[in-house]
C-alpha atoms as a PDB file:
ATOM      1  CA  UNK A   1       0.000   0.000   0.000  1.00  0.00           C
ATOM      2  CA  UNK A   2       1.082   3.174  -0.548  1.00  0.00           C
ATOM      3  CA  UNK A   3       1.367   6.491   1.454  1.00  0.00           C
ATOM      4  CA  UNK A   4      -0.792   8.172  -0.880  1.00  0.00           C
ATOM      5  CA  UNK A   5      -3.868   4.843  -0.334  1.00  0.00           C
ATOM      6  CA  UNK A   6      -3.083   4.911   3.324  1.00  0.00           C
ATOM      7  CA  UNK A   7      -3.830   8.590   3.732  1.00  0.00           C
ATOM      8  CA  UNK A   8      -7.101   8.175   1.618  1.00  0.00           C
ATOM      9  CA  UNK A   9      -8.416   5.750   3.022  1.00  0.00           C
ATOM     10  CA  UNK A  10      -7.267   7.348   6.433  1.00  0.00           C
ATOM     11  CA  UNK A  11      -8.910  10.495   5.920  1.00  0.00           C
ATOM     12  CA  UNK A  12     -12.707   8.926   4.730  1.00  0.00           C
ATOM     13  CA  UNK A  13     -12.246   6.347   8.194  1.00  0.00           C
ATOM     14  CA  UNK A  14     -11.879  10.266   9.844  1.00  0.00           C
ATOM     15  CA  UNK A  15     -14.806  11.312   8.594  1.00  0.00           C
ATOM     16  CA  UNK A  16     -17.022   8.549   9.692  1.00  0.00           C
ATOM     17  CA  UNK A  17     -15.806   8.571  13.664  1.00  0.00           C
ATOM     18  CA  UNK A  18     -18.933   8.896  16.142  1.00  0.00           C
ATOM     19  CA  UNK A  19     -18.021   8.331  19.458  1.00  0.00           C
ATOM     20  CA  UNK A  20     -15.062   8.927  21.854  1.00  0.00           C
ATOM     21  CA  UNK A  21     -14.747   5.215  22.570  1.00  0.00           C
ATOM     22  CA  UNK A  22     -14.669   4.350  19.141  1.00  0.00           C
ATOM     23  CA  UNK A  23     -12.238   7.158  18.100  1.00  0.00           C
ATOM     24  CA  UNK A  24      -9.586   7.519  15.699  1.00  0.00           C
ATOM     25  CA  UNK A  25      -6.989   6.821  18.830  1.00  0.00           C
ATOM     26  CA  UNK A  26      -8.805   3.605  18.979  1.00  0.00           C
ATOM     27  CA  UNK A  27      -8.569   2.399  15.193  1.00  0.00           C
ATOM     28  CA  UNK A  28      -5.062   3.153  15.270  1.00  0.00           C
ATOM     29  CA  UNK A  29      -4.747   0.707  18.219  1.00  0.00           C
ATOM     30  CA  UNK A  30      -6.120  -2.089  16.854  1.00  0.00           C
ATOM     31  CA  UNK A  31      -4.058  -1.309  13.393  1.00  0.00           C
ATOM     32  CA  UNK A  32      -0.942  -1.455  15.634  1.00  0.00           C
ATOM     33  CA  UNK A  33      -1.718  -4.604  17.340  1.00  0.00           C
ATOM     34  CA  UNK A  34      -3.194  -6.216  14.177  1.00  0.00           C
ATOM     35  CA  UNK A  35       0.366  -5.449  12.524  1.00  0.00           C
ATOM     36  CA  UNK A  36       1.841  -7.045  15.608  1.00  0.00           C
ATOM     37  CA  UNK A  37      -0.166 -10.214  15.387  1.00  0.00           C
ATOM     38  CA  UNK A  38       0.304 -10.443  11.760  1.00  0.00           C
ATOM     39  CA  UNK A  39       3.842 -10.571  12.309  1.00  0.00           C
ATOM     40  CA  UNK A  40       3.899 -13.991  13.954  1.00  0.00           C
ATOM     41  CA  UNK A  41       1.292 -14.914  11.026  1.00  0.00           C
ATOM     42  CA  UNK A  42       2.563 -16.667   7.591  1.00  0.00           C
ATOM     43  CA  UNK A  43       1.362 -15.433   4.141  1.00  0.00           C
ATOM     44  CA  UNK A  44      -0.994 -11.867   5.489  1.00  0.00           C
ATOM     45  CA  UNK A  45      -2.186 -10.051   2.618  1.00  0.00           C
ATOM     46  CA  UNK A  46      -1.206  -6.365   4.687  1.00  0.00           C
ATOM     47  CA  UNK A  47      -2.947  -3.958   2.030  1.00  0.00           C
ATOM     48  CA  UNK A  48      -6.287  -5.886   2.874  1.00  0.00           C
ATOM     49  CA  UNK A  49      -5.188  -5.833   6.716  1.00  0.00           C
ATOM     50  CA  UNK A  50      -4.256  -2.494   6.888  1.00  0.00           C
ATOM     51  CA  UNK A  51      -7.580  -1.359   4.792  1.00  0.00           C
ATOM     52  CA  UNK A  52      -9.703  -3.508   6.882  1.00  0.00           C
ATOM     53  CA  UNK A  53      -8.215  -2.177   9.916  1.00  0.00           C
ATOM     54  CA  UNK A  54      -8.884   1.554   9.582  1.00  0.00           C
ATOM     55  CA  UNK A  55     -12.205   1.127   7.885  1.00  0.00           C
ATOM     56  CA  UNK A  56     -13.686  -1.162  10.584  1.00  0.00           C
ATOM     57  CA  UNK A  57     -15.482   1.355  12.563  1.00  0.00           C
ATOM     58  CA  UNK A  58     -16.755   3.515   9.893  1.00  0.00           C
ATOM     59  CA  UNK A  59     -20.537   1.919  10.201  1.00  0.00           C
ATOM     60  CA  UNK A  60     -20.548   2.942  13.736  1.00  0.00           C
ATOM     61  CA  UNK A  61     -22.275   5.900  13.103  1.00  0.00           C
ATOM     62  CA  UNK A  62     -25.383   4.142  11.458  1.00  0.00           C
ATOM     63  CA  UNK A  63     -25.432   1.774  14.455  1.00  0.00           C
ATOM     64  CA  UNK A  64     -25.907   5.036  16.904  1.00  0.00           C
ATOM     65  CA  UNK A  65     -28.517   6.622  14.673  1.00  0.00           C
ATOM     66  CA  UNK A  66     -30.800   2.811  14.737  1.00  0.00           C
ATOM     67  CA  UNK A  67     -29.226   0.519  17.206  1.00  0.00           C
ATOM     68  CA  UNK A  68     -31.081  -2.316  15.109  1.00  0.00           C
ATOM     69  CA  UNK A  69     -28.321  -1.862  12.607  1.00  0.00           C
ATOM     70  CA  UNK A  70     -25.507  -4.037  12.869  1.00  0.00           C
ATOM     71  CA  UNK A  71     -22.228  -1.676  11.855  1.00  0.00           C
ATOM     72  CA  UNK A  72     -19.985  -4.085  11.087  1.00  0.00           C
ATOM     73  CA  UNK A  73     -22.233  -5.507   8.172  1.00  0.00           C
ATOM     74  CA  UNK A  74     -23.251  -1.860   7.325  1.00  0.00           C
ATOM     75  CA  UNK A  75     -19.740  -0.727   7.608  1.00  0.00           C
ATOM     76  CA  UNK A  76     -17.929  -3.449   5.207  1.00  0.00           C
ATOM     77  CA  UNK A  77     -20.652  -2.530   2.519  1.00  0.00           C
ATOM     78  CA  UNK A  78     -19.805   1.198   2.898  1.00  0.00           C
ATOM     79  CA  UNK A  79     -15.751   0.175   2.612  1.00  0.00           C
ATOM     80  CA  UNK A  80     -16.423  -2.537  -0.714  1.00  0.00           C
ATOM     81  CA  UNK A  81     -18.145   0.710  -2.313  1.00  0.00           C
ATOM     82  CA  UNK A  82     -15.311   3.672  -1.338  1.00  0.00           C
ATOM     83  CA  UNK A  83     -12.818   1.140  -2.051  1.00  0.00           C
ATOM     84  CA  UNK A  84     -14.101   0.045  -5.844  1.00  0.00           C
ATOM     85  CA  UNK A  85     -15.460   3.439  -6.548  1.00  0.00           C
ATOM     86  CA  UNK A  86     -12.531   6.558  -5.606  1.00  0.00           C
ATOM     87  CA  UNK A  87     -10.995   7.047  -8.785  1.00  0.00           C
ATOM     88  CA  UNK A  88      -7.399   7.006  -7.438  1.00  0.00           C
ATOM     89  CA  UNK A  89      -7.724   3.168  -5.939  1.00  0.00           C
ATOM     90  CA  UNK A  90      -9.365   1.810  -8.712  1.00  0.00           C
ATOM     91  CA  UNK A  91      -6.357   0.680 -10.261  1.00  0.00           C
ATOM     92  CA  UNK A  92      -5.297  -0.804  -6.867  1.00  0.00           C
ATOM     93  CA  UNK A  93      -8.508  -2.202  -5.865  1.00  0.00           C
ATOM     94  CA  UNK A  94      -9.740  -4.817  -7.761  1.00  0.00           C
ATOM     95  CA  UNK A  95     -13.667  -5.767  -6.380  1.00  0.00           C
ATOM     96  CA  UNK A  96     -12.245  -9.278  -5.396  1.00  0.00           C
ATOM     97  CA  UNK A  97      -9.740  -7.296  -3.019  1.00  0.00           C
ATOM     98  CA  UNK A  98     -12.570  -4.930  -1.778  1.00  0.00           C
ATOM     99  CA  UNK A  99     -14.922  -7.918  -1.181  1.00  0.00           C
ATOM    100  CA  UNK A 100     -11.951  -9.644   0.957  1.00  0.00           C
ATOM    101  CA  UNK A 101     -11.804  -6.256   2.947  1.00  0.00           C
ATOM    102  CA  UNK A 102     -16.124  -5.871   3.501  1.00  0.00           C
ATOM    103  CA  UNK A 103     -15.835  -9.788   4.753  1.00  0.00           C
ATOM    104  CA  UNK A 104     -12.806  -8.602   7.289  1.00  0.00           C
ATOM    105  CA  UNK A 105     -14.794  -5.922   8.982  1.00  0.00           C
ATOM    106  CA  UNK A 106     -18.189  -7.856   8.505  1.00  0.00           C
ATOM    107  CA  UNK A 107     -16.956 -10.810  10.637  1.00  0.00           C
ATOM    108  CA  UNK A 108     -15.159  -8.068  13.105  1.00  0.00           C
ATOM    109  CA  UNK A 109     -18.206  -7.821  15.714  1.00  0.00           C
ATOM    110  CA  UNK A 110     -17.859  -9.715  18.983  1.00  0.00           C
ATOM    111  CA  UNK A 111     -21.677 -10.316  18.965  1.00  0.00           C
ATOM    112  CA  UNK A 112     -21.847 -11.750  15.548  1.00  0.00           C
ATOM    113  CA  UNK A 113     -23.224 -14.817  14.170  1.00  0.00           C
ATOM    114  CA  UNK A 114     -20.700 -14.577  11.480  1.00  0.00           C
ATOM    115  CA  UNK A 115     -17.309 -16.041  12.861  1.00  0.00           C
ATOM    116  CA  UNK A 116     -14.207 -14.642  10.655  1.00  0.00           C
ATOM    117  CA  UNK A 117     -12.898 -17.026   7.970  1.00  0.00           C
ATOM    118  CA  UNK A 118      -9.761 -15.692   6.413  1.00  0.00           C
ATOM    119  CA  UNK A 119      -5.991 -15.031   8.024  1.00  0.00           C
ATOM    120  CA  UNK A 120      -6.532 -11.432   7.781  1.00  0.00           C
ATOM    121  CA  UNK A 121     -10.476 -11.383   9.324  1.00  0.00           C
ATOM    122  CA  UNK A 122      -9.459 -12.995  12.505  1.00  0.00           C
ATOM    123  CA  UNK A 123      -6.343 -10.771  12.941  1.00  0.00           C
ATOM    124  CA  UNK A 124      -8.619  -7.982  12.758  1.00  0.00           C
ATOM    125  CA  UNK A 125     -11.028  -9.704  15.197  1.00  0.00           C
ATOM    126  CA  UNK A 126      -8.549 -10.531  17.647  1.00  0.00           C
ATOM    127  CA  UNK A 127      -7.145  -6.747  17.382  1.00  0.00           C
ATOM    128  CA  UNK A 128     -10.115  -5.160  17.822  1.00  0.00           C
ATOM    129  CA  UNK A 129     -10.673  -7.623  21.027  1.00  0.00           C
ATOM    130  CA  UNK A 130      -8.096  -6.449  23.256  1.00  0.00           C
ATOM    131  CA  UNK A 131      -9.826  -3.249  23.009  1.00  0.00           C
ATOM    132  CA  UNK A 132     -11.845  -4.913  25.168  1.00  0.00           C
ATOM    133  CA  UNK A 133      -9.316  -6.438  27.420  1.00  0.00           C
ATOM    134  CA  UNK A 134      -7.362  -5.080  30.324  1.00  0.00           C
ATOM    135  CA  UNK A 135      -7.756  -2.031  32.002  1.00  0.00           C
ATOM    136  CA  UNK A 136      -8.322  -0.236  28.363  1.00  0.00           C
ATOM    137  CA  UNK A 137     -10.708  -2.653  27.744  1.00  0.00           C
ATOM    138  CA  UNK A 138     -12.584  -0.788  30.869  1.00  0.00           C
ATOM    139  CA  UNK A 139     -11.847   2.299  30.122  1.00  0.00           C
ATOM    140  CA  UNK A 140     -13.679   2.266  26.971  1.00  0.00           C
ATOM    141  CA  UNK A 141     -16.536   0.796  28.504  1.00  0.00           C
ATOM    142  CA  UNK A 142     -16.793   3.547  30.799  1.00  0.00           C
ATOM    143  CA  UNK A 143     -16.483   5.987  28.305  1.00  0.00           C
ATOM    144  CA  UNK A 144     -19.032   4.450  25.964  1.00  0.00           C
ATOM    145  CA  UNK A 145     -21.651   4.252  28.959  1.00  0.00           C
ATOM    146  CA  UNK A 146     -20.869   7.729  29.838  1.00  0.00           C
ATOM    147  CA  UNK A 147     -21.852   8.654  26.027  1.00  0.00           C
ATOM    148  CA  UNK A 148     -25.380   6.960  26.131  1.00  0.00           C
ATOM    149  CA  UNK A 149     -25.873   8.266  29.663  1.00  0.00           C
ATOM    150  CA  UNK A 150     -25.886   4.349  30.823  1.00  0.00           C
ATOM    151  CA  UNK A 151     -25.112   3.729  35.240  1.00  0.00           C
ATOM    152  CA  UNK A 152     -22.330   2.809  36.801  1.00  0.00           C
ATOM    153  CA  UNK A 153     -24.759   0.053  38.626  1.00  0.00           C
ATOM    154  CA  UNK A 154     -28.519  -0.478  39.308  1.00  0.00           C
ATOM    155  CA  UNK A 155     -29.285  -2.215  42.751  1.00  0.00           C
ATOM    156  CA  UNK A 156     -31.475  -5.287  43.148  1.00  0.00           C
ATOM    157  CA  UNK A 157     -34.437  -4.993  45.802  1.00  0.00           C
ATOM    158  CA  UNK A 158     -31.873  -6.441  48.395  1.00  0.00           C
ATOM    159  CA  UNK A 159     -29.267  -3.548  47.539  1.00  0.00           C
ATOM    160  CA  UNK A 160     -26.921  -5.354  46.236  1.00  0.00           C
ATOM    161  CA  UNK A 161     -25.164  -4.226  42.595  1.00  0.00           C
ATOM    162  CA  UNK A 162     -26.820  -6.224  39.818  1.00  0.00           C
ATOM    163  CA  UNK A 163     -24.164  -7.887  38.305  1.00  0.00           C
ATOM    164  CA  UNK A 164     -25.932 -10.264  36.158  1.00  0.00           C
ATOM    165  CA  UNK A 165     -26.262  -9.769  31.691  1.00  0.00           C
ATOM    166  CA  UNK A 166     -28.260  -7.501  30.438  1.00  0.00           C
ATOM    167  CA  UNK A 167     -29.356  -5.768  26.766  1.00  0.00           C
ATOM    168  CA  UNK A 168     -25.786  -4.767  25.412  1.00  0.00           C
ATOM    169  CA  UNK A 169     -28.032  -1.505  25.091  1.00  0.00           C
ATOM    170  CA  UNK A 170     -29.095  -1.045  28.813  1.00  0.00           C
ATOM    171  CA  UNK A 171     -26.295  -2.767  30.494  1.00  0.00           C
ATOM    172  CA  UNK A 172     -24.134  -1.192  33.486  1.00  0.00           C
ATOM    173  CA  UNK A 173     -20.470  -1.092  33.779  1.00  0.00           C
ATOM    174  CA  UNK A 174     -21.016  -4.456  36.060  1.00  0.00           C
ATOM    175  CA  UNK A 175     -22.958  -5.991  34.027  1.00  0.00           C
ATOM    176  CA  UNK A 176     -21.094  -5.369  30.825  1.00  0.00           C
ATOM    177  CA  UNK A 177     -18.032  -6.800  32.579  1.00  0.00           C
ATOM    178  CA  UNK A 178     -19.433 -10.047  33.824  1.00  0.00           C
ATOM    179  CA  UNK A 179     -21.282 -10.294  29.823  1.00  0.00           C
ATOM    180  CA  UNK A 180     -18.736  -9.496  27.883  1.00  0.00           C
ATOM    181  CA  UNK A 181     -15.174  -8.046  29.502  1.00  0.00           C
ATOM    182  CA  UNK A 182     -14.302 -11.300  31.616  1.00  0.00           C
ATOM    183  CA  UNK A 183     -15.743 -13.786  28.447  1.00  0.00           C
ATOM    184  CA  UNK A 184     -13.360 -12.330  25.898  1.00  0.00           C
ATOM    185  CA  UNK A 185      -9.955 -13.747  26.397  1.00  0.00           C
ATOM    186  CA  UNK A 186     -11.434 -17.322  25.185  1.00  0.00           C
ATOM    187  CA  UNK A 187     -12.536 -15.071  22.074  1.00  0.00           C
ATOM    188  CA  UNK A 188      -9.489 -14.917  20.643  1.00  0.00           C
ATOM    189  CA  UNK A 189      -8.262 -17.125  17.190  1.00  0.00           C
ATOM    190  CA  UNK A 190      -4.254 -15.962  17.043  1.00  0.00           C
ATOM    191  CA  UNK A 191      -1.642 -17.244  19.442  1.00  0.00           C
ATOM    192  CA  UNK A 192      -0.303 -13.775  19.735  1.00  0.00           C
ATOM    193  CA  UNK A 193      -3.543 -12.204  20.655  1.00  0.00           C
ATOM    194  CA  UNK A 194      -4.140 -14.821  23.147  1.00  0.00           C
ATOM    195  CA  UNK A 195      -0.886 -13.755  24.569  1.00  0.00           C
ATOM    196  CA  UNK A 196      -1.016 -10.372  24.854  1.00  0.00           C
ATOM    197  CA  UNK A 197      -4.786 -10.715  26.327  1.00  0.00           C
ATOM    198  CA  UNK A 198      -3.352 -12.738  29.047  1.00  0.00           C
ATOM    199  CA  UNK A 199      -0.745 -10.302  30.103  1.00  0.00           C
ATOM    200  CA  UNK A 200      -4.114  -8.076  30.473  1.00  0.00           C
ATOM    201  CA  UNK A 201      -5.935 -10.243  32.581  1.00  0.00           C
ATOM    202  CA  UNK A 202      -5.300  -9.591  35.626  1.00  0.00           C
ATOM    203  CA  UNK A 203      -4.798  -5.718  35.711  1.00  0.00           C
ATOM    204  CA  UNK A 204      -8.452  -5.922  34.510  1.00  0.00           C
ATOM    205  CA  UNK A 205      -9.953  -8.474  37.460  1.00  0.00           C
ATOM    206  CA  UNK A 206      -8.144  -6.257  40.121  1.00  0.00           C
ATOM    207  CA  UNK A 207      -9.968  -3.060  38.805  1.00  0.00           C
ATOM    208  CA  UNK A 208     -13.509  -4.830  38.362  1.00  0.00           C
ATOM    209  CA  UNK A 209     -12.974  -6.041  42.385  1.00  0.00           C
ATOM    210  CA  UNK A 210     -11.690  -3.205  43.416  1.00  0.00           C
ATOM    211  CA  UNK A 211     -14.104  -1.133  42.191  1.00  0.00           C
ATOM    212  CA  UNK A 212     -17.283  -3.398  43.207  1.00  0.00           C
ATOM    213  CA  UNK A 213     -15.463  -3.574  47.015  1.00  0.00           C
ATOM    214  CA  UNK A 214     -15.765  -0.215  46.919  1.00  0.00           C
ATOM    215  CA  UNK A 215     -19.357   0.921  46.027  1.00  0.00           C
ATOM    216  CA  UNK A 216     -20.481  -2.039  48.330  1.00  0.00           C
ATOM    217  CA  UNK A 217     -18.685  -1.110  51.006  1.00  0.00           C
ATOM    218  CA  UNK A 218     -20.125   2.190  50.207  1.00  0.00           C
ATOM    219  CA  UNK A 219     -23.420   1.320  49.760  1.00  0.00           C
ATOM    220  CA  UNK A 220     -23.863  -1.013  52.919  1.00  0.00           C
ATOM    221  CA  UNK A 221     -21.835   1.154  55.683  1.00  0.00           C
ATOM    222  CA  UNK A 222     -24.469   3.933  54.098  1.00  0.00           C
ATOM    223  CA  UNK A 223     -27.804   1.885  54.608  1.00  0.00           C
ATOM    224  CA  UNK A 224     -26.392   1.425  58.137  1.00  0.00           C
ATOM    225  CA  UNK A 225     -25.706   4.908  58.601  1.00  0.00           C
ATOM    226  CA  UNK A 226     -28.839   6.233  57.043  1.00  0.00           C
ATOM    227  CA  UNK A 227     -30.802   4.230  59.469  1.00  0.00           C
ATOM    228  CA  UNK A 228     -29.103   5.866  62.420  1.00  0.00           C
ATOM    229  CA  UNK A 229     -30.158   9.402  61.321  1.00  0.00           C
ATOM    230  CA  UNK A 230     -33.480   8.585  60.116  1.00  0.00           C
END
């Protein structure tokens, strides 16, 4: 690929970012670790890598406007059509090479019924999945929820955090965590991902129990203290 195709294709991926969790800093992430992983790959096609890597996010936008729209499907068709129809890729981008790009960020999604099938899709899948592991991992959660005005926690009639799944839509942080956060280090298809993910682990448990010792501890010398005064 050339500087001239990576700044073009750069620049329209700009143009398309929605959220702060799913920003430019964030694309360029998973490009870096996807470059990383292929690395320790044999026989990666990196023009249809590197493509696929900062177009992934670009249906995200869609997504926000009608949460019934999946962006990764909605975001591979937008790529296949920039890709086969700007006039100064067209001699680079044949529509097979396109079409291998749109299934890369098609199969991306964690939630999809669509596993990814080629060398290059599950690199991008397994980069864009220690975005949600570690301590980043939680960060962007927090972010995200912040963005859609989601909670930190709900309570159960007890008092107690509700920790349990929810709609990826109405979740809390705790409940986001325990659905998807802890789940995804078995997610992963490279050995290097797998790897790195590890090495994330635990940074990520401590927070999570750290953080739900605190609000409980908060939460229950409170009640106790509330019943004194009242």
């Amino acid at each position: 690929m050339t500087k001239q195709e990576y700044t073009i294709i750069e620049n329209y991926m700009l143009t398309h970012i929605t959220d702060s969790a799913h920003d430019k800093h964030h694309i360029y992430r998973v490009l870096n670790a996807a470059v990383d992983i292929a690395s320790y790959e044999q026989c990666v096609d990196m023009d249809i890598l590197v493509a696929a890597c900062l177009l992934h996010d670009i249906g995200r936008s869609a997504q926000m406007v009608n949460p019934a729209v999946c962006h990764a499907k909605v975001g591979g068709q937008m790529a296949f059509d920039f890709l086969t129809a700007h006039n100064l890729l067209s001699q680079k981008w044949h529509p097979r090479q396109a079409r291998h790009v749109q299934d890369c960020i098609s199969t991306h999604r964690y939630r999809g019924d669509n596993p990814p099938q080629t060398t290059e899709a599950k690199i991008l899948f397994d980069a864009d999945k220690l975005e949600a592991s570690g301590t980043i991992g939680i960060a962007r959660t927090l972010i995200f929820s912040g963005y859609v005005d989601g909670p930190l926690y709900t309570l159960n009639e007890g008092g107690s955090i509700i920790t349990g799944t929810a709609d990826a839509d109405t979740a809390t942080f705790f409940q986001h965590y325990n659905h998807k956060l802890k789940n995804v280090y078995s997610s992963f298809f490279t050995a290097r991902a797998k790897e790195i993910a590890q090495k994330r682990k635990i940074a990520a448990e401590n927070f999570y129990n750290a953080l739900y010792a605190e609000v409980t501890d908060n939460i229950e010398s409170g009640t106790e203290l509330t019943e004194v005064i009242t």
